[in-house]
N, C-alpha and C. Protein backbone atom coordinates (compact mmCIF):
# COMPACT_ATOMS: atom_id res chain seq x y z
N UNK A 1 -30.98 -4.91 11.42
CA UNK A 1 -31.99 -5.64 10.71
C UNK A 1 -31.85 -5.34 9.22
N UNK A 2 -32.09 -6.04 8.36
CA UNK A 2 -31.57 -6.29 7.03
C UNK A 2 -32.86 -6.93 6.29
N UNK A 3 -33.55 -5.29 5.31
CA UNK A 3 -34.24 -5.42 4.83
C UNK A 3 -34.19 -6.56 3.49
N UNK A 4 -35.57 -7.48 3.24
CA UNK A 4 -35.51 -8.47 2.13
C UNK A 4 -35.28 -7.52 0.96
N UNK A 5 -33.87 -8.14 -0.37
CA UNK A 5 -34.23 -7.34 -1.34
C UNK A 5 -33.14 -5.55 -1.48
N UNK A 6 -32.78 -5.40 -0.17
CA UNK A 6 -32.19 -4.26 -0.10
C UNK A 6 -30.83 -4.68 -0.70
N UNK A 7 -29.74 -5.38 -0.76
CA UNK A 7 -28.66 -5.88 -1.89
C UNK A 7 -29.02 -5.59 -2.93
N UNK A 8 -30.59 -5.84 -3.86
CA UNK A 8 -30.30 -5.76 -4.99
C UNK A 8 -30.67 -4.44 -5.32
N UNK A 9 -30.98 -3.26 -4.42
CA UNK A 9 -31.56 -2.47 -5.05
C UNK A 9 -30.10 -1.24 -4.41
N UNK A 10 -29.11 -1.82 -3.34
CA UNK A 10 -27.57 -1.16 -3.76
C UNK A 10 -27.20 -1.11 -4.77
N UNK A 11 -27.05 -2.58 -5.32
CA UNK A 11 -26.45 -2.83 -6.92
C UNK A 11 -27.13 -1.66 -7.67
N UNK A 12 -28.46 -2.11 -7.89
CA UNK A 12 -28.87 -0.92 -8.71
C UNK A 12 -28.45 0.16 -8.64
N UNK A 13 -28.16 0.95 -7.60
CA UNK A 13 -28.20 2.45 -7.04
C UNK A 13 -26.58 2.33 -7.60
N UNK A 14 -25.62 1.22 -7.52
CA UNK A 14 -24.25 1.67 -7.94
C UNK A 14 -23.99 1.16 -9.41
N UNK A 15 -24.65 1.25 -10.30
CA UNK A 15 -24.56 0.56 -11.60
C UNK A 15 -23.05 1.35 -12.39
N UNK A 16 -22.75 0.75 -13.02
CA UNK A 16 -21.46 1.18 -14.12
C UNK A 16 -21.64 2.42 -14.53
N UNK A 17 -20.40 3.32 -14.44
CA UNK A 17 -20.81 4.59 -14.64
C UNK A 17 -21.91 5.81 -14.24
N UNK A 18 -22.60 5.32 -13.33
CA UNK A 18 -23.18 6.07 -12.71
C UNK A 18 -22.49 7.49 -11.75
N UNK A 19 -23.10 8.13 -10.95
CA UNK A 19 -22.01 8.95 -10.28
C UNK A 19 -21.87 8.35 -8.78
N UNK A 20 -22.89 7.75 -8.18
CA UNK A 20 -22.49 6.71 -7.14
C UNK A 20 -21.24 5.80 -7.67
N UNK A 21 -21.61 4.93 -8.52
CA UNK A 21 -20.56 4.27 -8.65
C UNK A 21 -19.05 4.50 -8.72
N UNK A 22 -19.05 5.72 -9.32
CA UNK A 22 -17.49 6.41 -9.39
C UNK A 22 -16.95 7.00 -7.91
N UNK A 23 -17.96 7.27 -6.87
CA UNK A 23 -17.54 7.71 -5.39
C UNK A 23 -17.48 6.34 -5.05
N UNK A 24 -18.25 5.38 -5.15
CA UNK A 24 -17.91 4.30 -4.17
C UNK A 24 -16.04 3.61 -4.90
N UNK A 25 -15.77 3.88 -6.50
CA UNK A 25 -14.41 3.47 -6.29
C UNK A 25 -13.62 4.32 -5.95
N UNK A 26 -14.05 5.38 -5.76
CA UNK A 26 -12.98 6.52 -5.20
C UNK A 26 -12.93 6.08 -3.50
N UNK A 27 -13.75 5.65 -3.20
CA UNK A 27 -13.45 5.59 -1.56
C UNK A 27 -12.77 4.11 -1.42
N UNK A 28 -13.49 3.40 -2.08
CA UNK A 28 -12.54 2.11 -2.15
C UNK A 28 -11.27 1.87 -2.05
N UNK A 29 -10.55 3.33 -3.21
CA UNK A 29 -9.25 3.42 -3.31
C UNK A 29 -8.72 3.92 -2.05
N UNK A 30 -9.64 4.86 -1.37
CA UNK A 30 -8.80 5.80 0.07
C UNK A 30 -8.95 4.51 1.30
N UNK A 31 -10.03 3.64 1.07
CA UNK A 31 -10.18 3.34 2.25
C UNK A 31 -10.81 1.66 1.73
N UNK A 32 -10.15 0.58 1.21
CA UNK A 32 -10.53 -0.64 0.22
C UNK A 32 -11.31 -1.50 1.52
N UNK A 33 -12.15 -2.08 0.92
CA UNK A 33 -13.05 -3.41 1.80
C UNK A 33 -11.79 -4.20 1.77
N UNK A 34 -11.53 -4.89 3.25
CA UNK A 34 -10.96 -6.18 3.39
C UNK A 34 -11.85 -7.39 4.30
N UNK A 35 -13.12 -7.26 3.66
CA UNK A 35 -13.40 -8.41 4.65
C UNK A 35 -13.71 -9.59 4.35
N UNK A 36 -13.27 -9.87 2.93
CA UNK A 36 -12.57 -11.17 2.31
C UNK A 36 -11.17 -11.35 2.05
N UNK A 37 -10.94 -12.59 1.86
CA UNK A 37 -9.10 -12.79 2.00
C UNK A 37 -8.77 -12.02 0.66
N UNK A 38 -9.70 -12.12 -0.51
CA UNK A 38 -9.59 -11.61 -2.04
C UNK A 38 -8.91 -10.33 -1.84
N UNK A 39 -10.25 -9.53 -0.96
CA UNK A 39 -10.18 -8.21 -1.07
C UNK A 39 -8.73 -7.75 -0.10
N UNK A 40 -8.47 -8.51 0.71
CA UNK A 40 -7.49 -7.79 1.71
C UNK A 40 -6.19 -8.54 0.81
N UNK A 41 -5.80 -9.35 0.37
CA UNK A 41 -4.93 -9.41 -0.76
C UNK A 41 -4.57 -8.38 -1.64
N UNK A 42 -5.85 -7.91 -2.01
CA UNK A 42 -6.09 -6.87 -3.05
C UNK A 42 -5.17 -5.43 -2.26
N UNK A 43 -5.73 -5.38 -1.25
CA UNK A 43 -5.43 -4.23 -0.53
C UNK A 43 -3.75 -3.69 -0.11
N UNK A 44 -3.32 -5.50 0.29
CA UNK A 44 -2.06 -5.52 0.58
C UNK A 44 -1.10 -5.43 -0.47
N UNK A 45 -1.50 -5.86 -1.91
CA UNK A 45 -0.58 -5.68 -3.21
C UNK A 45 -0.20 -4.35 -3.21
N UNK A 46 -1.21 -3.71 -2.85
CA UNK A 46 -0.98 -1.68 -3.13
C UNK A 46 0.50 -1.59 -2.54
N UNK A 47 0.50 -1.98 -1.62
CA UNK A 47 1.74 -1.65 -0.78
C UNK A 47 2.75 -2.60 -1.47
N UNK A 48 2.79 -3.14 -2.08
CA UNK A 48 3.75 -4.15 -2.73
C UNK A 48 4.02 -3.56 -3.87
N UNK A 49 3.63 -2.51 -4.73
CA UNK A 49 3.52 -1.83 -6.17
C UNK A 49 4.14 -0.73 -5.03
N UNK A 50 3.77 -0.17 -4.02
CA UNK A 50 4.22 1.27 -3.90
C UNK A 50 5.83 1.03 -3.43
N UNK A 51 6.25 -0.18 -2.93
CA UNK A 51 7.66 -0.43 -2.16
C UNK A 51 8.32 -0.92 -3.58
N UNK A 52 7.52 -1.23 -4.49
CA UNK A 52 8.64 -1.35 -6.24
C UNK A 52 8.66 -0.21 -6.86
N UNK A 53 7.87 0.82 -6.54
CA UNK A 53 7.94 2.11 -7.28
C UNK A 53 8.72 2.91 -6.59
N UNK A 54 9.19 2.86 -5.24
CA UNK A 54 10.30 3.43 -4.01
C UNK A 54 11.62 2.66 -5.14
N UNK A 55 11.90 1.52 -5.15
CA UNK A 55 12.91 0.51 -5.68
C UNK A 55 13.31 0.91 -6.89
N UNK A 56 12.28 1.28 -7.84
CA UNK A 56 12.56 1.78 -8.93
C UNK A 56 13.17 3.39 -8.95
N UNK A 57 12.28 4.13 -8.14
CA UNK A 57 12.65 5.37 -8.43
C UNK A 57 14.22 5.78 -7.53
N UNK A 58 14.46 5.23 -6.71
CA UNK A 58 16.02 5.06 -5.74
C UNK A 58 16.75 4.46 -6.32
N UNK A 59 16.50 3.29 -6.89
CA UNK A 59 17.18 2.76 -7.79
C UNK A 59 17.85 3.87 -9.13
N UNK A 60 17.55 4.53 -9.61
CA UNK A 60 17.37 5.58 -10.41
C UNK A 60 18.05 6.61 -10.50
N UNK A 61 17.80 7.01 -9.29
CA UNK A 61 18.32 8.20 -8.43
C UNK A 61 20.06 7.86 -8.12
N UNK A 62 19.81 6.44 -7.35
CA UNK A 62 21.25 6.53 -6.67
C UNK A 62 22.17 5.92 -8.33
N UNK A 63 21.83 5.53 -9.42
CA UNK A 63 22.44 5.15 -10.02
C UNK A 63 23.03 6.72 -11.13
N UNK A 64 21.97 7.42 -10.79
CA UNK A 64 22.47 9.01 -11.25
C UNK A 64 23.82 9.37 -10.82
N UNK A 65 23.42 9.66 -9.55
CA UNK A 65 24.12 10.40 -8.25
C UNK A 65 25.75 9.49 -8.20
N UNK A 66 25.79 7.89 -8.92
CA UNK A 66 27.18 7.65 -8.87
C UNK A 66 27.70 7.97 -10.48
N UNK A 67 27.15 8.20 -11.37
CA UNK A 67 27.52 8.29 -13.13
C UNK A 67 28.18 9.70 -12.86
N UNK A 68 27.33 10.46 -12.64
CA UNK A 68 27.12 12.04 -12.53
C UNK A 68 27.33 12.82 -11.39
N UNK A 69 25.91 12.88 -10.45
CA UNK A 69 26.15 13.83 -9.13
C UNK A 69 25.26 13.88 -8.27
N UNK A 70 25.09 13.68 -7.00
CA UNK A 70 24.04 13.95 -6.23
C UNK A 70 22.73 14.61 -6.54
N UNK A 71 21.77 13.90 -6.44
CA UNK A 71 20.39 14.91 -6.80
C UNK A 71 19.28 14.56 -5.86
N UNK A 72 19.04 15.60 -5.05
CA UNK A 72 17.56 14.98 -4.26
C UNK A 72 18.36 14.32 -2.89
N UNK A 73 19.39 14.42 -2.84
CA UNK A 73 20.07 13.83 -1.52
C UNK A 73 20.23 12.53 -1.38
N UNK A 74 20.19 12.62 -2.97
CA UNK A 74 20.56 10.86 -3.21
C UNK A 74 22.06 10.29 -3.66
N UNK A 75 22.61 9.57 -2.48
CA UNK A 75 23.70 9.01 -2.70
C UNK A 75 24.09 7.33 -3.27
N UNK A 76 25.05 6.96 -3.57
CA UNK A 76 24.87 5.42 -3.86
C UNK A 76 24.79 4.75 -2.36
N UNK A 77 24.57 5.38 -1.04
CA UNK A 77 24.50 4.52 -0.23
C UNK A 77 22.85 4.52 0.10
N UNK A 78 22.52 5.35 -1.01
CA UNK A 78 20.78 4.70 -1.40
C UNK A 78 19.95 3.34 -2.00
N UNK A 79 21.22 2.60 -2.54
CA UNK A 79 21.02 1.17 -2.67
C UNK A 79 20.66 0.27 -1.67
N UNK A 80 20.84 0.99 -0.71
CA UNK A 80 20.80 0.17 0.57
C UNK A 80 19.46 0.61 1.02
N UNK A 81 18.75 1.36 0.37
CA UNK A 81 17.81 1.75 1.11
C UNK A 81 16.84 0.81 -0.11
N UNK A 82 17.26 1.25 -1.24
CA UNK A 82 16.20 0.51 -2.40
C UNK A 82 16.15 -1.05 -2.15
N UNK A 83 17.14 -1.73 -1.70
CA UNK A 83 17.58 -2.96 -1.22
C UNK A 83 16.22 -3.61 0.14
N UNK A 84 16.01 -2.63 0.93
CA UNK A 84 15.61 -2.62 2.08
C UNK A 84 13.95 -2.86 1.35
N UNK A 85 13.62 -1.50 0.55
CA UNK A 85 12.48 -1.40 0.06
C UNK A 85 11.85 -2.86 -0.91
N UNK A 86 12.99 -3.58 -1.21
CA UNK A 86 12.75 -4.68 -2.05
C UNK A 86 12.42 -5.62 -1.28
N UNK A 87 13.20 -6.19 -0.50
CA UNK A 87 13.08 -6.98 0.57
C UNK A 87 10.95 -6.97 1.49
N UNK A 88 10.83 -5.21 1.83
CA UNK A 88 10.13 -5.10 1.91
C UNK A 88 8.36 -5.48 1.52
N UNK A 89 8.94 -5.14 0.09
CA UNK A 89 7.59 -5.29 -1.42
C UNK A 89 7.59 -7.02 -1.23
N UNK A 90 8.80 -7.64 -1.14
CA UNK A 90 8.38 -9.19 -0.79
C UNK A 90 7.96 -9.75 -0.54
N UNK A 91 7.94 -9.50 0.90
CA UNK A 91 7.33 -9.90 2.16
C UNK A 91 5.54 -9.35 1.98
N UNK A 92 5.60 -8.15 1.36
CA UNK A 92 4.24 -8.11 1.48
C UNK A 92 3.13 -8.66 0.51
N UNK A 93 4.29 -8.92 -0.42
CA UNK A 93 3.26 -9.68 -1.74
C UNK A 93 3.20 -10.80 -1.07
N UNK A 94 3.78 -11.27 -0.10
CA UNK A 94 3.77 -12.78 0.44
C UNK A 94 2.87 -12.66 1.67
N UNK A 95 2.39 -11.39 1.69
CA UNK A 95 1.39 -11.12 2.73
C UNK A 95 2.00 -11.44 4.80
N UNK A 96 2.76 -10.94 4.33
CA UNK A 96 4.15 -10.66 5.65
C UNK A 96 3.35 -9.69 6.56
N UNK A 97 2.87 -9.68 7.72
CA UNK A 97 2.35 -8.31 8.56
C UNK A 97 3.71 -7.64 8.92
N UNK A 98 4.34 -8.67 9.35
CA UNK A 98 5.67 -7.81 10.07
C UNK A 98 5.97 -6.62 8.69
N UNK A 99 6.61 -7.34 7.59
CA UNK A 99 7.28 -6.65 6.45
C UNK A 99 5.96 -5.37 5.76
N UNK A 100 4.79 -5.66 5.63
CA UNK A 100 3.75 -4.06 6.01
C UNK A 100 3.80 -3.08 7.06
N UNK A 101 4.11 -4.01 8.21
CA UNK A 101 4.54 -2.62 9.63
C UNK A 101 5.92 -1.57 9.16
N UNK A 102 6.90 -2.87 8.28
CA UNK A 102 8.46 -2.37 8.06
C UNK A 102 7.88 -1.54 7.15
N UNK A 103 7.37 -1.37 6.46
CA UNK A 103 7.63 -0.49 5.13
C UNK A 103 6.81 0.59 5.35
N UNK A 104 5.82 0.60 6.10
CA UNK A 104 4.95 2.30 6.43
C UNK A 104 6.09 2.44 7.55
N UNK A 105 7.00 2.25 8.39
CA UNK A 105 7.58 2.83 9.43
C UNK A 105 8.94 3.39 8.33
N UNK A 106 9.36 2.81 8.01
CA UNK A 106 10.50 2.93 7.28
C UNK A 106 10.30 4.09 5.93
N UNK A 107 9.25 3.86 5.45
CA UNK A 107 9.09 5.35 4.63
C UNK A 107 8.49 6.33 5.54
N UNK A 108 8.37 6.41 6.60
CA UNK A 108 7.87 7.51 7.75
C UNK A 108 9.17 7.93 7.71
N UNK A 109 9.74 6.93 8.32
CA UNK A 109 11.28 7.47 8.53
C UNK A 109 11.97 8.42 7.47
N UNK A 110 12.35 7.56 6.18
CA UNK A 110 12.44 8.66 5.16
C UNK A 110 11.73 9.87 4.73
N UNK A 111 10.80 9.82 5.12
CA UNK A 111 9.93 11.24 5.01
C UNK A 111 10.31 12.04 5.46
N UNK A 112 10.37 11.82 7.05
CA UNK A 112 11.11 13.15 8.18
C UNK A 112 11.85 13.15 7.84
N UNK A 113 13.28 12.26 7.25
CA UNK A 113 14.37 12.72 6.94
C UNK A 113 14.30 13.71 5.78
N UNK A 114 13.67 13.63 4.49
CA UNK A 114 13.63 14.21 3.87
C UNK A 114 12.79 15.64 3.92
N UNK A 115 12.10 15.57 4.81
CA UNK A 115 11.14 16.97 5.08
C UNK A 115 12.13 17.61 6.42
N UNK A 116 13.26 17.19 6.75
CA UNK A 116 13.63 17.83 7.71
C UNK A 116 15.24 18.41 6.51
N UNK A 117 15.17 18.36 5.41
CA UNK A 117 16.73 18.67 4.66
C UNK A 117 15.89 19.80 3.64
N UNK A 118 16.67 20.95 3.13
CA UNK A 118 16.32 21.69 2.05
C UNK A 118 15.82 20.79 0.88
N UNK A 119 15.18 21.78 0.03
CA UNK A 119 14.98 21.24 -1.22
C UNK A 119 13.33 20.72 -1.49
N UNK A 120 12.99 20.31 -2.56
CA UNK A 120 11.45 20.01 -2.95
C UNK A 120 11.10 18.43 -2.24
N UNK A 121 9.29 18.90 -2.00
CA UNK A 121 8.59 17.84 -0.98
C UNK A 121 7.76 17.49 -2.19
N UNK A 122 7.87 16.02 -1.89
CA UNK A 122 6.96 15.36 -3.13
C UNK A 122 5.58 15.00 -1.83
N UNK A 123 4.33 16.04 -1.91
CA UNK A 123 3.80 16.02 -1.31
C UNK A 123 2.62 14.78 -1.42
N UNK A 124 2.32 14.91 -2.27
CA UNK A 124 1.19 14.03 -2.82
C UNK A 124 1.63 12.73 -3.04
N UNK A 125 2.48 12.13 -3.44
CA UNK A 125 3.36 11.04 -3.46
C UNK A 125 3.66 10.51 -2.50
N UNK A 126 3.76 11.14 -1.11
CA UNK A 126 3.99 10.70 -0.12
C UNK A 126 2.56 10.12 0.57
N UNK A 127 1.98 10.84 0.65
CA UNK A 127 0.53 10.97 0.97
C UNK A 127 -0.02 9.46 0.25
N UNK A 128 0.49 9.41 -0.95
CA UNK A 128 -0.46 8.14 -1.67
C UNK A 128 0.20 7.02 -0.95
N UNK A 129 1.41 6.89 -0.94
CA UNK A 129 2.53 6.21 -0.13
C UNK A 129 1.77 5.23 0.80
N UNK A 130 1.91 6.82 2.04
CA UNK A 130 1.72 6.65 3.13
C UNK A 130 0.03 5.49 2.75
N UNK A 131 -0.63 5.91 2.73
CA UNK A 131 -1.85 5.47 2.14
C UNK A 131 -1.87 3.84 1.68
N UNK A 132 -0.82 3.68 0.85
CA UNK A 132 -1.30 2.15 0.19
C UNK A 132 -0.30 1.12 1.25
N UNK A 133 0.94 1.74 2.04
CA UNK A 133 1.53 1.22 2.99
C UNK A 133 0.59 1.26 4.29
N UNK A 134 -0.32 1.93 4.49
CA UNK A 134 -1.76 1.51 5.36
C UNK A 134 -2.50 0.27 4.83
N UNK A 135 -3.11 0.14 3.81
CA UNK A 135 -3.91 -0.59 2.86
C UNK A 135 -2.81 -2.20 3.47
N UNK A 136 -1.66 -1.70 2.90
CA UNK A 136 -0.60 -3.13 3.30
C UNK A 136 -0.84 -3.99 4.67
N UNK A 137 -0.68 -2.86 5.42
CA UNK A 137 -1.20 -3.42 7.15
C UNK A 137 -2.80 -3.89 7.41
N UNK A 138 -3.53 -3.19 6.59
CA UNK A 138 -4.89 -3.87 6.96
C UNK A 138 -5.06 -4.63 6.33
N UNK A 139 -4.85 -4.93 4.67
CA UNK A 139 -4.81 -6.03 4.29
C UNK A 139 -3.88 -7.18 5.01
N UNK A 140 -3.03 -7.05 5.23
CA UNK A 140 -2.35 -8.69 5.29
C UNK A 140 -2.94 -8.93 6.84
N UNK A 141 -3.34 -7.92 7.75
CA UNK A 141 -3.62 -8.57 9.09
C UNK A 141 -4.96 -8.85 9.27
N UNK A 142 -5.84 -8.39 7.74
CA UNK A 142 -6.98 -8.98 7.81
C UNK A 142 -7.13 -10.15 7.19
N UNK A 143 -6.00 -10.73 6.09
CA UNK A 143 -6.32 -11.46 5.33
C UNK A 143 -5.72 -12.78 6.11
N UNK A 144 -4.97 -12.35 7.41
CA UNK A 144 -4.51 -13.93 8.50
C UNK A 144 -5.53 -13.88 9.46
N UNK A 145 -6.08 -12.61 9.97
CA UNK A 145 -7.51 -12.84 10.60
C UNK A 145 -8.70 -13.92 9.71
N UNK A 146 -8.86 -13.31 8.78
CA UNK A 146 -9.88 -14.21 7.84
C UNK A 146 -9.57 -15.74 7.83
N UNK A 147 -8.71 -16.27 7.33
CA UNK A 147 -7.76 -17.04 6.47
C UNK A 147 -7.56 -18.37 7.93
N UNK A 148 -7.45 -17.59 8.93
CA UNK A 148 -7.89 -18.29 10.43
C UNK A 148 -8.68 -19.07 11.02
N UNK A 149 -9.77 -17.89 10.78
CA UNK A 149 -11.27 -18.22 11.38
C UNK A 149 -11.95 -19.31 10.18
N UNK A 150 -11.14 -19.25 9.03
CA UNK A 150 -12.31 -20.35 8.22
C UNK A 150 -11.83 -21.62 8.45
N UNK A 151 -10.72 -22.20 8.86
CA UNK A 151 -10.88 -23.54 9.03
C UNK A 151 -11.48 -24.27 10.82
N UNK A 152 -11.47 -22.72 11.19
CA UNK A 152 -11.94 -23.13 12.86
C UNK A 152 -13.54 -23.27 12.64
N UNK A 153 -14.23 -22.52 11.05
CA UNK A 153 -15.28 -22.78 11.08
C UNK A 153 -16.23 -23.56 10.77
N UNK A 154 -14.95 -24.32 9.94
CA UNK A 154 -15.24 -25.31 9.24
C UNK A 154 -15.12 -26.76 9.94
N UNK A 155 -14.45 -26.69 11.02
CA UNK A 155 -13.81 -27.85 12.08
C UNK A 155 -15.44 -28.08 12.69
N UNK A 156 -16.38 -27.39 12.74
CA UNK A 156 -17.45 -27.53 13.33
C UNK A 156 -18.64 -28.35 13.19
C-alpha cells in the first residue's frame, strides 16, 4: 500500500548533496535501477566502458611486450584477446545479452588465469570489472524484458 504524497517527501529526504543522497548514488553504482529501458541501457554501457578499458589497457601491454619484453604475462598473442574484448564492448553497447554473458565469463576466465600465475593481483580492478560486467547482464536482459512488454501493452 502506497502512502498519498510519500514520493515527494523521498525526493525531499534525497535532495542534492545531502548525505542520503550520496549513499543512494553509491548504491546505485554497486547495484543501478534497471526498471526502465533508460536505466538498464545505462547499466549495460558500464560494461561496454569496462570491455574498452580491458582493449585499451591489453592493447598496451601486448604492444610493449612486442617493442621491448614481456610484462604482466603479456604476450602479442594478447591481441587476440583485446580483439575478443572489442568485439565484446560491441555487442553490448548494442545491448547483445549473449555478448554481456561473453564478457563477465571471459574476464572470469582471465582472472583465474591470472590469479593462478606469479606476480601482482589487480584486486580492486577486477572486482569493479567483475561488477559493471554484472550491471551488463542485467541491464541488457532487462532492457529486452522491458522493451517487450511495452508494445504487448500497448496492443491492448
Amino acid at each position: 500500500m502506497r502512502l498519498r504524497g510519500s514520493g515527494r517527501l523521498a525526493q525531499a529526504l534525497c535532495l542534492k548533496g545531502s548525505v542520503m543522497g550520496n549513499s543512494n548514488r553509491r548504491s546505485s553504482f554497486i547495484w543501478p535501477d534497471v526498471s526502465t529501458p533508460e536505466q538498464a541501457r545505462s547499466a549495460a554501457n558500464g560494461g561496454a566502458i569496462a570491455a574498452c578499458i580491458i582493449v585499451v589497457i591489453t592493447s598496451g601491454l601486448a604492444l610493449y611486450a612486442i617493442l621491448k619484453s614481456p610484462v604482466l604475462n603479456v604476450t602479442a598473442w594478447s591481441f587476440v584477446d583485446a580483439f575478443l574484448f572489442a568485439v565484446v564492448g560491441i555487442g553490448i553497447w548494442k545491448l547483445s545479452r549473449v555478448a554481456a554473458v561473453a564478457g563477465l565469463v571471459l574476464y572470469l576466465i582471465e582472472q583465474v588465469a591470472l590469479w593462478s600465475s606469479p606476480g601482482p593481483k589487480p584486486t580492486v580492478m577486477a572486482v569493479l570489472f567483475i561488477l559493471l560486467f554484472v550491471h551488463a547482464i542485467r541491464g541488457t536482459f532487462s532492457y529486452h524484458r522491458l522493451t517487450k512488454a511495452v508494445p504487448e501493452a500497448n496492443a491492448t
